[in-house]
PDBML (XML) file of the C-alpha atoms, coordinates in Angstrom:
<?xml version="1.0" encoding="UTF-8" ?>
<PDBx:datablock datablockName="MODEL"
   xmlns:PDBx="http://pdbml.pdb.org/schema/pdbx-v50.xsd"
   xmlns:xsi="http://www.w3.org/2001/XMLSchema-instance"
   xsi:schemaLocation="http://pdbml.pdb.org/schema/pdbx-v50.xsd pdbx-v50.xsd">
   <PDBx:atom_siteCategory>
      <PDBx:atom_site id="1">
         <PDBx:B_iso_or_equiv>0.00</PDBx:B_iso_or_equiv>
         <PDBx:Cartn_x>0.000</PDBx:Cartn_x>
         <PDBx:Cartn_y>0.000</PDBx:Cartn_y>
         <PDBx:Cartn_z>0.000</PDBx:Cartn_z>
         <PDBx:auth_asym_id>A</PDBx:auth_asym_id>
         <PDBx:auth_atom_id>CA</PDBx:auth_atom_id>
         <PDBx:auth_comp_id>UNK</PDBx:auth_comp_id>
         <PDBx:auth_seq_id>1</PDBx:auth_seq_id>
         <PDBx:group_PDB>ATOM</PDBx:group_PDB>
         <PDBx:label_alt_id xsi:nil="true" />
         <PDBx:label_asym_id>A</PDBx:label_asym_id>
         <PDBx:label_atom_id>CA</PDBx:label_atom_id>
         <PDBx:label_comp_id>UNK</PDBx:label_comp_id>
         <PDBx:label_entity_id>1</PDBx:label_entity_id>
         <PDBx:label_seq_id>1</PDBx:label_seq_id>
         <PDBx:occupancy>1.00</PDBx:occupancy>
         <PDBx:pdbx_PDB_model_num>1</PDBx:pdbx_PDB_model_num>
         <PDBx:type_symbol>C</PDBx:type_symbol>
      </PDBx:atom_site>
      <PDBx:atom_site id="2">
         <PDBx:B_iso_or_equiv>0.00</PDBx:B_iso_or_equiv>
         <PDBx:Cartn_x>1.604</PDBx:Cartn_x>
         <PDBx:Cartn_y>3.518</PDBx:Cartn_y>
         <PDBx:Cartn_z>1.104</PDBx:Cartn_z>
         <PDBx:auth_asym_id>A</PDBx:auth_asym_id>
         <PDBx:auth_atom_id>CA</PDBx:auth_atom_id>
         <PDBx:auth_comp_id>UNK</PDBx:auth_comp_id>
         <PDBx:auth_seq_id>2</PDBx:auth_seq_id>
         <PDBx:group_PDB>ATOM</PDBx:group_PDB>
         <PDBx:label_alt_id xsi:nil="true" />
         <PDBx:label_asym_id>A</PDBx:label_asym_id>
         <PDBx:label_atom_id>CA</PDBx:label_atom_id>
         <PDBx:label_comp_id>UNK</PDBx:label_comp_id>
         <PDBx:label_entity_id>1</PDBx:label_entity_id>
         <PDBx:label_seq_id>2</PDBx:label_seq_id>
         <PDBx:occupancy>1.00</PDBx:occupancy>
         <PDBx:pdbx_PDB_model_num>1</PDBx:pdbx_PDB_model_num>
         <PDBx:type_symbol>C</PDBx:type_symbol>
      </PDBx:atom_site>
      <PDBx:atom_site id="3">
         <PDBx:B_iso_or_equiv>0.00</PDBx:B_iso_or_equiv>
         <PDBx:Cartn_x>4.886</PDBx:Cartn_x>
         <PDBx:Cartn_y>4.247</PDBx:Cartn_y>
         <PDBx:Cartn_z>0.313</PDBx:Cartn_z>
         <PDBx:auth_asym_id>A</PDBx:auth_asym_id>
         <PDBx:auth_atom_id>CA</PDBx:auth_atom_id>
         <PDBx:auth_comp_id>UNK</PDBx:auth_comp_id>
         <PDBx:auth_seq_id>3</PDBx:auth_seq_id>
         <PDBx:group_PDB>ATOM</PDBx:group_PDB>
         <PDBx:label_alt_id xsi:nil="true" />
         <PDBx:label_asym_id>A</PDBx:label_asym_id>
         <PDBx:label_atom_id>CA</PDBx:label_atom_id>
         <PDBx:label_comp_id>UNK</PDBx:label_comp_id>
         <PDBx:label_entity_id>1</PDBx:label_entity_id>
         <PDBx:label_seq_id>3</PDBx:label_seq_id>
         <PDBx:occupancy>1.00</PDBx:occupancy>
         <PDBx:pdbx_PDB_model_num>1</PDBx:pdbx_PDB_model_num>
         <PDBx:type_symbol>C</PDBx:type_symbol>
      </PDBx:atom_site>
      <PDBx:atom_site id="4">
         <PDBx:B_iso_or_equiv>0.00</PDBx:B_iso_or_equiv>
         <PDBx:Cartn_x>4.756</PDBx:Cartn_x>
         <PDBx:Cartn_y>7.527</PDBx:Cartn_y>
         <PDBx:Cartn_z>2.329</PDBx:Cartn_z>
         <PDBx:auth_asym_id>A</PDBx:auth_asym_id>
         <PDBx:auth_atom_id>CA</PDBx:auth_atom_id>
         <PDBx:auth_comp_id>UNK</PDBx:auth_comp_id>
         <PDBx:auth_seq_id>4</PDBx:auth_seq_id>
         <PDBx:group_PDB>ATOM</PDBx:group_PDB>
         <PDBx:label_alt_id xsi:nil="true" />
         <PDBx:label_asym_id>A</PDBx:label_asym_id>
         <PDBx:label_atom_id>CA</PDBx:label_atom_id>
         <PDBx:label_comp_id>UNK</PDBx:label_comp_id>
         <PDBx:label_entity_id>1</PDBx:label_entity_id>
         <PDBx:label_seq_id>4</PDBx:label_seq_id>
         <PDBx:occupancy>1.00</PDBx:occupancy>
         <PDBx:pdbx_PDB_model_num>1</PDBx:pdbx_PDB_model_num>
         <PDBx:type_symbol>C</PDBx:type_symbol>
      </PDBx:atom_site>
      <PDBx:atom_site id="5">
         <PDBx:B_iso_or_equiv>0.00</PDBx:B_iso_or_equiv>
         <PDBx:Cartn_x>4.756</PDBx:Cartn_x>
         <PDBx:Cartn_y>6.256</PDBx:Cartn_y>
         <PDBx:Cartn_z>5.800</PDBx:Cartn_z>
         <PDBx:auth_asym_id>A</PDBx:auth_asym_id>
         <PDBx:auth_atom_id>CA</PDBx:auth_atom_id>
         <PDBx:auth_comp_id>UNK</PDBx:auth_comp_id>
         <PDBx:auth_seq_id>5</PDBx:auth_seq_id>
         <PDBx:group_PDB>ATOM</PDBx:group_PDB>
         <PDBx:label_alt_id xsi:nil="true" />
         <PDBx:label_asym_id>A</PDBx:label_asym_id>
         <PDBx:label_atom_id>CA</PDBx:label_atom_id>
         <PDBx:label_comp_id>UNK</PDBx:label_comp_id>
         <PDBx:label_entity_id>1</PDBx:label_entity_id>
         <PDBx:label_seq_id>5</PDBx:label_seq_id>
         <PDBx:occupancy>1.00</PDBx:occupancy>
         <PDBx:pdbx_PDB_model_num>1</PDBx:pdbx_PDB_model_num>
         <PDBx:type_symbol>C</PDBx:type_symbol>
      </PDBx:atom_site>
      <PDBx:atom_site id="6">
         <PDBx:B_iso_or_equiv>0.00</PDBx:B_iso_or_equiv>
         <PDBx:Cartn_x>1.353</PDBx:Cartn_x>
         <PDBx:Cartn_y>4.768</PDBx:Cartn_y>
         <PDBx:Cartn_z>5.955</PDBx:Cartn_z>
         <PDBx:auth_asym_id>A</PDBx:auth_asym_id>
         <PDBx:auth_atom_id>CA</PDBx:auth_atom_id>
         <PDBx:auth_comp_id>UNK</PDBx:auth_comp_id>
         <PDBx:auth_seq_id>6</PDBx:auth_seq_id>
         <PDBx:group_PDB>ATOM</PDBx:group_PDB>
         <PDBx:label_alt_id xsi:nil="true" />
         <PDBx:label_asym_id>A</PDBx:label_asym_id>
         <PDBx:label_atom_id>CA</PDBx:label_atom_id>
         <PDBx:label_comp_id>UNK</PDBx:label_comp_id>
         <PDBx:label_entity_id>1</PDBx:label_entity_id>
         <PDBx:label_seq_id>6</PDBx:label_seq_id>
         <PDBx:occupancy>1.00</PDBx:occupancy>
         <PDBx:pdbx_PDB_model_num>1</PDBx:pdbx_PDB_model_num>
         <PDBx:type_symbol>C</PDBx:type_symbol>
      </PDBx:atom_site>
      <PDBx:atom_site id="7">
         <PDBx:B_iso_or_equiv>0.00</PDBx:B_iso_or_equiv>
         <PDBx:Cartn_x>1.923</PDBx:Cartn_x>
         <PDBx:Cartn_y>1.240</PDBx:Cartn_y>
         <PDBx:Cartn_z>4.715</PDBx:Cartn_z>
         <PDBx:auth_asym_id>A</PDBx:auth_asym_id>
         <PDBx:auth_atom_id>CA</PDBx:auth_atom_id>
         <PDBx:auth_comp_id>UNK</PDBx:auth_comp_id>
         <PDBx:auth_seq_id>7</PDBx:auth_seq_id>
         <PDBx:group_PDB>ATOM</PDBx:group_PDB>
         <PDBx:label_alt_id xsi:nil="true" />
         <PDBx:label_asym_id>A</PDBx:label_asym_id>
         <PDBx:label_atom_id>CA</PDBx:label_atom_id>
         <PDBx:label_comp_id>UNK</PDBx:label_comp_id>
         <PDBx:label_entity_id>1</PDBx:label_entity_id>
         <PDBx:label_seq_id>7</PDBx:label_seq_id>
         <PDBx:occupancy>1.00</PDBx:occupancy>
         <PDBx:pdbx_PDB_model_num>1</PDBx:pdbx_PDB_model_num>
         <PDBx:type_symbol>C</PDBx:type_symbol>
      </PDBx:atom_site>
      <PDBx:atom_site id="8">
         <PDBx:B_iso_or_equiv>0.00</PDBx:B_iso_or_equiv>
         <PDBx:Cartn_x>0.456</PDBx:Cartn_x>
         <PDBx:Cartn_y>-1.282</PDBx:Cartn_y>
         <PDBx:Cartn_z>8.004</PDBx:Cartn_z>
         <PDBx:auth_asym_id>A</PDBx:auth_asym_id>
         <PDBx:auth_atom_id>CA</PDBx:auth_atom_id>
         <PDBx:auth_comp_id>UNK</PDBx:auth_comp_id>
         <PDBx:auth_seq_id>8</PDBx:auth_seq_id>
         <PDBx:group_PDB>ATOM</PDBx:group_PDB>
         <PDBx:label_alt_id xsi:nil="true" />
         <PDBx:label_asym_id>A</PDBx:label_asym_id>
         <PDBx:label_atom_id>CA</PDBx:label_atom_id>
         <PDBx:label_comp_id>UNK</PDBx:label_comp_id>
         <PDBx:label_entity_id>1</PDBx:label_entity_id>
         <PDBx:label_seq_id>8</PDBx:label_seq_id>
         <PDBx:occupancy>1.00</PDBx:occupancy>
         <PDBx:pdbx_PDB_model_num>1</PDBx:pdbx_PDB_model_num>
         <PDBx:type_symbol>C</PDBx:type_symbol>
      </PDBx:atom_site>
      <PDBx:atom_site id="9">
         <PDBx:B_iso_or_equiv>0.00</PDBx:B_iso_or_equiv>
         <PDBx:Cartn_x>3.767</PDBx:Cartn_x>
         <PDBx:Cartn_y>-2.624</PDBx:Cartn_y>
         <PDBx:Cartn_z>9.966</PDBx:Cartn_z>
         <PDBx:auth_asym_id>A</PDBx:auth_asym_id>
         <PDBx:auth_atom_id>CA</PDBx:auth_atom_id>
         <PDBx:auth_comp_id>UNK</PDBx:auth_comp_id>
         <PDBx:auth_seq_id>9</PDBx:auth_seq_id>
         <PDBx:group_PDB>ATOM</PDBx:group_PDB>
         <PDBx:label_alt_id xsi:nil="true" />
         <PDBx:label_asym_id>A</PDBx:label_asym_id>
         <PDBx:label_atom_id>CA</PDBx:label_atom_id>
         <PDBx:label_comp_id>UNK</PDBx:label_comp_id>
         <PDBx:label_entity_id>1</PDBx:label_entity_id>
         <PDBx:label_seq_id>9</PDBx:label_seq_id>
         <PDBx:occupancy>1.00</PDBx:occupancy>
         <PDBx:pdbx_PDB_model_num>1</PDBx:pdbx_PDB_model_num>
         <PDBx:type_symbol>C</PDBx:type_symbol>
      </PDBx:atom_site>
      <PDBx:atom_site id="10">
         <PDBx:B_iso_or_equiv>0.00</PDBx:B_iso_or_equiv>
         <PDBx:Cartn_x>2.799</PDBx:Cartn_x>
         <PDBx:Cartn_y>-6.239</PDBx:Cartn_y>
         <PDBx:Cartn_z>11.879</PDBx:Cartn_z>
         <PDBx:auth_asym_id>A</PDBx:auth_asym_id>
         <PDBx:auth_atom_id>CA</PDBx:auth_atom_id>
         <PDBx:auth_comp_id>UNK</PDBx:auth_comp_id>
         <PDBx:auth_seq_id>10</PDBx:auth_seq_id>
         <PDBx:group_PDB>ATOM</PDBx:group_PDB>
         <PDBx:label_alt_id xsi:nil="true" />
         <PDBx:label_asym_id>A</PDBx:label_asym_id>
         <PDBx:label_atom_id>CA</PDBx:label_atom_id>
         <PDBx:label_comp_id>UNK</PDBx:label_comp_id>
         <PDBx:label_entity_id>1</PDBx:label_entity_id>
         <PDBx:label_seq_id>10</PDBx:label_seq_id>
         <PDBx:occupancy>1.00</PDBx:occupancy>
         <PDBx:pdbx_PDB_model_num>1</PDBx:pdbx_PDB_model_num>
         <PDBx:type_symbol>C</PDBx:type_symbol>
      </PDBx:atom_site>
      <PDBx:atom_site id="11">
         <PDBx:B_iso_or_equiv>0.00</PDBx:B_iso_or_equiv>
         <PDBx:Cartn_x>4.983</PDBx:Cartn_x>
         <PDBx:Cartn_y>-6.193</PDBx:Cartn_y>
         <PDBx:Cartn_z>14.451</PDBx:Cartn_z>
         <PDBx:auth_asym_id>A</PDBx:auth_asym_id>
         <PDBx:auth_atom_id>CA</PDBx:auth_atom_id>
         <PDBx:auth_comp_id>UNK</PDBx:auth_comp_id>
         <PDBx:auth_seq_id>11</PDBx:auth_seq_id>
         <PDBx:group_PDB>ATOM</PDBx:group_PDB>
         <PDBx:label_alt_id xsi:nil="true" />
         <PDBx:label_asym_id>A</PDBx:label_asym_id>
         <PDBx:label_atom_id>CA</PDBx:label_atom_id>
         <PDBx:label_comp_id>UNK</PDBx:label_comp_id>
         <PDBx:label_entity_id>1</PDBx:label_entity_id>
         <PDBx:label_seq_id>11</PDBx:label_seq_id>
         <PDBx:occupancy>1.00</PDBx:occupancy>
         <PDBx:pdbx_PDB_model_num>1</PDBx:pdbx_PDB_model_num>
         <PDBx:type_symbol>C</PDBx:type_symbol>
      </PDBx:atom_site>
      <PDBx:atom_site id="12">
         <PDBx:B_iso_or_equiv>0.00</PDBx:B_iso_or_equiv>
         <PDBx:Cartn_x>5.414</PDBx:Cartn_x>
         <PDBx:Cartn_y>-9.995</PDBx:Cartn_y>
         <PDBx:Cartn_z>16.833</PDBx:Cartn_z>
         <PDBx:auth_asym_id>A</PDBx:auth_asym_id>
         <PDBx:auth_atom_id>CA</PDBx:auth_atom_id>
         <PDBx:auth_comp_id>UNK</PDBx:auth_comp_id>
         <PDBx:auth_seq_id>12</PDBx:auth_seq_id>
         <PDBx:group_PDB>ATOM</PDBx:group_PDB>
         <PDBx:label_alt_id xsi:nil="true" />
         <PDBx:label_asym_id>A</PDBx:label_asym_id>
         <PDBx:label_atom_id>CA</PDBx:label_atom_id>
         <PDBx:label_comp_id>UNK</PDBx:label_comp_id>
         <PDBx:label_entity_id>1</PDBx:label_entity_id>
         <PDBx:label_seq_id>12</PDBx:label_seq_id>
         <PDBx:occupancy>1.00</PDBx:occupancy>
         <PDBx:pdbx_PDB_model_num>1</PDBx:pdbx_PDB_model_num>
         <PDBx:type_symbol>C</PDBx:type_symbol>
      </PDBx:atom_site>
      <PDBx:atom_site id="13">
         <PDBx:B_iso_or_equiv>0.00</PDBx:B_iso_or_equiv>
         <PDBx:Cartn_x>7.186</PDBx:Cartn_x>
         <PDBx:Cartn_y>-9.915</PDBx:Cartn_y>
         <PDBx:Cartn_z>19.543</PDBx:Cartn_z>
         <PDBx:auth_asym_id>A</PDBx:auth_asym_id>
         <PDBx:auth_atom_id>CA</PDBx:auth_atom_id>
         <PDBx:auth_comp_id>UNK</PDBx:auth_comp_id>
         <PDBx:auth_seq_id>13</PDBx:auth_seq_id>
         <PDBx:group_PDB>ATOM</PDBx:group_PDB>
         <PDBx:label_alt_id xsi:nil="true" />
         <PDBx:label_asym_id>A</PDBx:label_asym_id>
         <PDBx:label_atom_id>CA</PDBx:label_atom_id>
         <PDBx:label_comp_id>UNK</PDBx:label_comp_id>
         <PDBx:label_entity_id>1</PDBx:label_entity_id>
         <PDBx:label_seq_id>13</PDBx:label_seq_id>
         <PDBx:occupancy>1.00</PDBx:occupancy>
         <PDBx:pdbx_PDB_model_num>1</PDBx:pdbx_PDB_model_num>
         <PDBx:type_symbol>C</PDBx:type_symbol>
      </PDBx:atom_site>
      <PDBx:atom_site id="14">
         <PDBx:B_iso_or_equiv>0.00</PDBx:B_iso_or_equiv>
         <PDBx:Cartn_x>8.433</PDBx:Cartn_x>
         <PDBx:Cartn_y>-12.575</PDBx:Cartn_y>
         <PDBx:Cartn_z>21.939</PDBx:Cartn_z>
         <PDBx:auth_asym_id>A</PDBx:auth_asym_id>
         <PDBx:auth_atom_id>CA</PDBx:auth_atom_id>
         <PDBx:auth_comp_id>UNK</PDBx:auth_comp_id>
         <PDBx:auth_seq_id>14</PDBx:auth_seq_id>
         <PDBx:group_PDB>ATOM</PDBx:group_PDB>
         <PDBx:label_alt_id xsi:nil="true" />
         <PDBx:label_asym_id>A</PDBx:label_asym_id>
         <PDBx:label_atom_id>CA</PDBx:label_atom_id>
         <PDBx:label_comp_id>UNK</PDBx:label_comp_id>
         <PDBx:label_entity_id>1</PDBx:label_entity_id>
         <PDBx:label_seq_id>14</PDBx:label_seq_id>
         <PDBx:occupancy>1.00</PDBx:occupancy>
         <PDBx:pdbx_PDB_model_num>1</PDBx:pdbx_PDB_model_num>
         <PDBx:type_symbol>C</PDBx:type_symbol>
      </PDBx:atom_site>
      <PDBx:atom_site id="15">
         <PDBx:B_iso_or_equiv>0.00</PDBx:B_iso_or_equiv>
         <PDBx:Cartn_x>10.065</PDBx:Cartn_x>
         <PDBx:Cartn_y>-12.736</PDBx:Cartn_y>
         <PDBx:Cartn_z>25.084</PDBx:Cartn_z>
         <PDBx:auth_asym_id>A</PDBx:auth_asym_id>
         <PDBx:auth_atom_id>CA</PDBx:auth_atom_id>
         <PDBx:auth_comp_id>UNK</PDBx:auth_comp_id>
         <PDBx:auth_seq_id>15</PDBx:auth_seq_id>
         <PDBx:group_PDB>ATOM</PDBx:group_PDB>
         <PDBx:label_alt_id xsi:nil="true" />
         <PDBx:label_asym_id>A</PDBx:label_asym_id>
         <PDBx:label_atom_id>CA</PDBx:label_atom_id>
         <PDBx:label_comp_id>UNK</PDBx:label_comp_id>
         <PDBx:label_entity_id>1</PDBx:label_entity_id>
         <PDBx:label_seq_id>15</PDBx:label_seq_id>
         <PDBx:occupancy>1.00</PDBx:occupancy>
         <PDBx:pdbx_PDB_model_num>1</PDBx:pdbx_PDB_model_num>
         <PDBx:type_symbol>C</PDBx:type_symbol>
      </PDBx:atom_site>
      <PDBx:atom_site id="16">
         <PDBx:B_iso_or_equiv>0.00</PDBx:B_iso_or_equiv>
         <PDBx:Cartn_x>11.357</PDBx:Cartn_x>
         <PDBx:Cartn_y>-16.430</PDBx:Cartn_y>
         <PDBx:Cartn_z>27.209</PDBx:Cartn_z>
         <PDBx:auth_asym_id>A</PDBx:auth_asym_id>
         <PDBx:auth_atom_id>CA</PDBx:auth_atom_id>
         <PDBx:auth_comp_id>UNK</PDBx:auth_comp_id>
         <PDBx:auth_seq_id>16</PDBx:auth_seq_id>
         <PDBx:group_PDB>ATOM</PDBx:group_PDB>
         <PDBx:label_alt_id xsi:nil="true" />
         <PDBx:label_asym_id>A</PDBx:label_asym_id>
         <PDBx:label_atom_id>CA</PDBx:label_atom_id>
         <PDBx:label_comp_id>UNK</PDBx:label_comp_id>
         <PDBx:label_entity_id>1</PDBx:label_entity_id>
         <PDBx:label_seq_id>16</PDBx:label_seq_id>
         <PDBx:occupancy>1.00</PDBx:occupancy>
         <PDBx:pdbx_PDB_model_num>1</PDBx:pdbx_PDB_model_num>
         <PDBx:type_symbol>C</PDBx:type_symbol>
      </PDBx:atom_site>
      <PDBx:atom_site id="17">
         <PDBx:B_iso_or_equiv>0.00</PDBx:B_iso_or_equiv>
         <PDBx:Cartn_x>13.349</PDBx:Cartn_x>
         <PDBx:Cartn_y>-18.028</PDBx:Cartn_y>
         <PDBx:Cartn_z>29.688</PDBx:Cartn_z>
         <PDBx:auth_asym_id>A</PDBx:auth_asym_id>
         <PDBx:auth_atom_id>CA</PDBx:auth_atom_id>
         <PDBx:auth_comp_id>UNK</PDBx:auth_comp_id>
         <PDBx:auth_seq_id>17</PDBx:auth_seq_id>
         <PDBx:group_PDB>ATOM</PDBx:group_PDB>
         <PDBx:label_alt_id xsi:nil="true" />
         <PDBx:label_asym_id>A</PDBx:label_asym_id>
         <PDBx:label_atom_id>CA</PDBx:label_atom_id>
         <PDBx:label_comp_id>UNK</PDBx:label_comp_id>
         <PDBx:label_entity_id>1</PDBx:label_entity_id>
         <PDBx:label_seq_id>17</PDBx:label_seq_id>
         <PDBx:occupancy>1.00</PDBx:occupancy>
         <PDBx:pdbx_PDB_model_num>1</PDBx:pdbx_PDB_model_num>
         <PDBx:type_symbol>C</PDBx:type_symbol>
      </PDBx:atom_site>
      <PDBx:atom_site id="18">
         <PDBx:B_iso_or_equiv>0.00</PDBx:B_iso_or_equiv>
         <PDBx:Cartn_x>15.181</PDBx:Cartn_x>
         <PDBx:Cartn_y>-21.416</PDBx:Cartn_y>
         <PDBx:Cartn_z>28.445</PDBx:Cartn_z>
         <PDBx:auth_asym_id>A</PDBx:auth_asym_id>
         <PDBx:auth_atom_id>CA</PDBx:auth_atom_id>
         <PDBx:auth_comp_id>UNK</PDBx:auth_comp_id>
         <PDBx:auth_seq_id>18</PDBx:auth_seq_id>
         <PDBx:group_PDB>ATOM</PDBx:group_PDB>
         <PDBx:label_alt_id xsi:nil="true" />
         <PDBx:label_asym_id>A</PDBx:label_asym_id>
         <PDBx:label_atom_id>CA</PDBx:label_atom_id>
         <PDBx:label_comp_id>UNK</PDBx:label_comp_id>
         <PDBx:label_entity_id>1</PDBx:label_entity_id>
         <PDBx:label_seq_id>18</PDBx:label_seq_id>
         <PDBx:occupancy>1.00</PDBx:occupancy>
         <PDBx:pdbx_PDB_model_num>1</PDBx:pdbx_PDB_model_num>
         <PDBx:type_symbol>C</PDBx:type_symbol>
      </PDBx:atom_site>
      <PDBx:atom_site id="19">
         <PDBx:B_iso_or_equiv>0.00</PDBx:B_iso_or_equiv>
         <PDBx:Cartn_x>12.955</PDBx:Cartn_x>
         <PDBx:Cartn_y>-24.554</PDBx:Cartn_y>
         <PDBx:Cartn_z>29.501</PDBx:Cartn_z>
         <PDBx:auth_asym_id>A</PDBx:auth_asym_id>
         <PDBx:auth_atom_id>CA</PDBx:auth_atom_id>
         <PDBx:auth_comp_id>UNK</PDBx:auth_comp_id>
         <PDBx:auth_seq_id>19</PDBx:auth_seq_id>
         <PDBx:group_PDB>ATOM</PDBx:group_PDB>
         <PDBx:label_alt_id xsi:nil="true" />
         <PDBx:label_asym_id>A</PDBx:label_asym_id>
         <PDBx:label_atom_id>CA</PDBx:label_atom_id>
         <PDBx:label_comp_id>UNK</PDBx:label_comp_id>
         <PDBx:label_entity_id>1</PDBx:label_entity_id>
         <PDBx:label_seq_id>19</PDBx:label_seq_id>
         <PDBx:occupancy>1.00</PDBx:occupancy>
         <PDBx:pdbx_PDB_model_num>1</PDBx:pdbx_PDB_model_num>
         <PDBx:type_symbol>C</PDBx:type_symbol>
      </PDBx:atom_site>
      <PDBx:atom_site id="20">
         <PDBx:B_iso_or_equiv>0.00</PDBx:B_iso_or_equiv>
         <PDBx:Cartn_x>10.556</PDBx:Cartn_x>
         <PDBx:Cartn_y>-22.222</PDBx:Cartn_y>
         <PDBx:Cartn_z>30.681</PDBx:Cartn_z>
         <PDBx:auth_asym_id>A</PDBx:auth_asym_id>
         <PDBx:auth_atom_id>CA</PDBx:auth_atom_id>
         <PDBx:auth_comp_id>UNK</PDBx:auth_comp_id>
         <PDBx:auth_seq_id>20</PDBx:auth_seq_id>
         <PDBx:group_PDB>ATOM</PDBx:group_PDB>
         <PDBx:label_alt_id xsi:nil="true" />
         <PDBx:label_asym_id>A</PDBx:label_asym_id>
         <PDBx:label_atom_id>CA</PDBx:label_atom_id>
         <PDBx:label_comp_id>UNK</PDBx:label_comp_id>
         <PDBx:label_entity_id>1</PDBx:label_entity_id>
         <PDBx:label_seq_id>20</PDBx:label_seq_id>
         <PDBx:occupancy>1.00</PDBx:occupancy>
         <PDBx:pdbx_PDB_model_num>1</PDBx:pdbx_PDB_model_num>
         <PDBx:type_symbol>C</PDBx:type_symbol>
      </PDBx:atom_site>
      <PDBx:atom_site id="21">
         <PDBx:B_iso_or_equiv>0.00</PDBx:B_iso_or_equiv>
         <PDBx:Cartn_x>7.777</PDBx:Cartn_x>
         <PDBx:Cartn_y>-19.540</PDBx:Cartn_y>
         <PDBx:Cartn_z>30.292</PDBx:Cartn_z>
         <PDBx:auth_asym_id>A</PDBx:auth_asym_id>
         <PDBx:auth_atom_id>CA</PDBx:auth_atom_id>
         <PDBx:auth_comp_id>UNK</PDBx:auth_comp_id>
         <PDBx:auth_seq_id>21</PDBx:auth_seq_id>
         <PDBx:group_PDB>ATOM</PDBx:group_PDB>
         <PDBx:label_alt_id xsi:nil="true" />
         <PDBx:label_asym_id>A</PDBx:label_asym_id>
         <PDBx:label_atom_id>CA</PDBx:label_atom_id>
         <PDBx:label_comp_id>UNK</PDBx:label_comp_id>
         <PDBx:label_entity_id>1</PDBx:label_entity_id>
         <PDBx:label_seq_id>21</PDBx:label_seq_id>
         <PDBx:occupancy>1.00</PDBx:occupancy>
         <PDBx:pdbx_PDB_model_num>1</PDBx:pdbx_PDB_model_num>
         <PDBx:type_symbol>C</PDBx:type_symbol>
      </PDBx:atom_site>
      <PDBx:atom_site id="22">
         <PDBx:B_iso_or_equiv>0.00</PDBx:B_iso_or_equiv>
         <PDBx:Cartn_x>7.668</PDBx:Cartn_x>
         <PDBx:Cartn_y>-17.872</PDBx:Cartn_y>
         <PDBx:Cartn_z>26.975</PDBx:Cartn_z>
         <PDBx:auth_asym_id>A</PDBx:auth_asym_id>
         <PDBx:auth_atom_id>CA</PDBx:auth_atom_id>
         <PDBx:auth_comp_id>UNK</PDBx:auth_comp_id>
         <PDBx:auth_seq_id>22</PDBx:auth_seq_id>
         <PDBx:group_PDB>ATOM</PDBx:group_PDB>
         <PDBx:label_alt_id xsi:nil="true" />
         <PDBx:label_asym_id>A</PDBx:label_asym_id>
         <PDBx:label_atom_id>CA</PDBx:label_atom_id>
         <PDBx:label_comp_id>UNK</PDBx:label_comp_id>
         <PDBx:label_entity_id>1</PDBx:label_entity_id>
         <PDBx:label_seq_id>22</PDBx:label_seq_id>
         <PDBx:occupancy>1.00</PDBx:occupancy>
         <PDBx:pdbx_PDB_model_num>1</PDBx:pdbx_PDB_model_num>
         <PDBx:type_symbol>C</PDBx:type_symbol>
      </PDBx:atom_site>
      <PDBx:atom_site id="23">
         <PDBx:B_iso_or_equiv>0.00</PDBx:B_iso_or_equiv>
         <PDBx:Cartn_x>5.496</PDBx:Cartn_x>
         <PDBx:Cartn_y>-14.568</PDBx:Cartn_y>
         <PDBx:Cartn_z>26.403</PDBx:Cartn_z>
         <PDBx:auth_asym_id>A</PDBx:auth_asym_id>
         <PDBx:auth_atom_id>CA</PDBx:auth_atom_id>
         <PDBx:auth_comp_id>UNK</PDBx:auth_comp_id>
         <PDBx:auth_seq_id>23</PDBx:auth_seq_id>
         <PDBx:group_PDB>ATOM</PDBx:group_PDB>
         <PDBx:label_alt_id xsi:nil="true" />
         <PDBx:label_asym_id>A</PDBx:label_asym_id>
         <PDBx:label_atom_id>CA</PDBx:label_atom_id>
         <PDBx:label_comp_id>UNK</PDBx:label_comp_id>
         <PDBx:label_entity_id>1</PDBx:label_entity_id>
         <PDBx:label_seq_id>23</PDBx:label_seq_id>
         <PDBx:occupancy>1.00</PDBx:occupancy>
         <PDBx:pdbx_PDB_model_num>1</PDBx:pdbx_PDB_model_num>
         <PDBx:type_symbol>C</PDBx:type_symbol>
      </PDBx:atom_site>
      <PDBx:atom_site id="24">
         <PDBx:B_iso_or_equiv>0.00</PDBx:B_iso_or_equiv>
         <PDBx:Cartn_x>3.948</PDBx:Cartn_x>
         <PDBx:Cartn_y>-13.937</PDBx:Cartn_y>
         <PDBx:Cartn_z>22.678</PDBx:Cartn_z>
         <PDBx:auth_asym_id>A</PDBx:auth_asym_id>
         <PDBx:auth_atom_id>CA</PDBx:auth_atom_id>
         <PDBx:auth_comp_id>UNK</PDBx:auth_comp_id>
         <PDBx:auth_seq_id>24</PDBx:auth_seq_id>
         <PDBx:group_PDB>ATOM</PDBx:group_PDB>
         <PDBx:label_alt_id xsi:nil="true" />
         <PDBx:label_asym_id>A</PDBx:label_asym_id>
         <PDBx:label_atom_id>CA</PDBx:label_atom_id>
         <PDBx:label_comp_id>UNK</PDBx:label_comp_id>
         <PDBx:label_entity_id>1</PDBx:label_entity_id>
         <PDBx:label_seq_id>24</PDBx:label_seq_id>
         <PDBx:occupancy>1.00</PDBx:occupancy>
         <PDBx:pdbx_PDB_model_num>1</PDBx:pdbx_PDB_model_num>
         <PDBx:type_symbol>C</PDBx:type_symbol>
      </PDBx:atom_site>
      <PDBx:atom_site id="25">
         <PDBx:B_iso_or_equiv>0.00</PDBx:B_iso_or_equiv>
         <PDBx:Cartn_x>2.289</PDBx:Cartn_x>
         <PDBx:Cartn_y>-10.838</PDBx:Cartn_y>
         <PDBx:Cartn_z>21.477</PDBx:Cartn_z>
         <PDBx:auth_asym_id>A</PDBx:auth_asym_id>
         <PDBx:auth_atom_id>CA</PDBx:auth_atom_id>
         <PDBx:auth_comp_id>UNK</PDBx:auth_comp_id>
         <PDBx:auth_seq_id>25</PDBx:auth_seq_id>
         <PDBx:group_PDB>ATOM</PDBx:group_PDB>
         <PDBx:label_alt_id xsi:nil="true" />
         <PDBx:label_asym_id>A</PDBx:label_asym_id>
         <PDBx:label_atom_id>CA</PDBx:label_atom_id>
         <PDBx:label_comp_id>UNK</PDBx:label_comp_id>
         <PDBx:label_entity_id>1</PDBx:label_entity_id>
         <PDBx:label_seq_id>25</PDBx:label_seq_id>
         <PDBx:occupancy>1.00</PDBx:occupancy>
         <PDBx:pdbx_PDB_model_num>1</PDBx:pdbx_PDB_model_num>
         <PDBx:type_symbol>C</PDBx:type_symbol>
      </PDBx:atom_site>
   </PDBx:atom_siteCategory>
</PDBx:datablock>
C-alpha cells in the first residue's frame, strides 16, 4: 500500500526463559 509512511507494519514480539515460560504478542 503507502509508500509515504502509511503502509500497516505487523509487528510480533516474543520474550522467554530457556525450559521455561515464553510470552507472545
Amino acid at each position: 500500500g503507502a509508500s509515504d509512511g502509511r503502509a500497516p507494519l505487523r509487528l510480533r514480539g516474543l520474550v522467554g526463559e530457556v525450559g521455561g515460560r515464553i510470552l507472545r504478542a
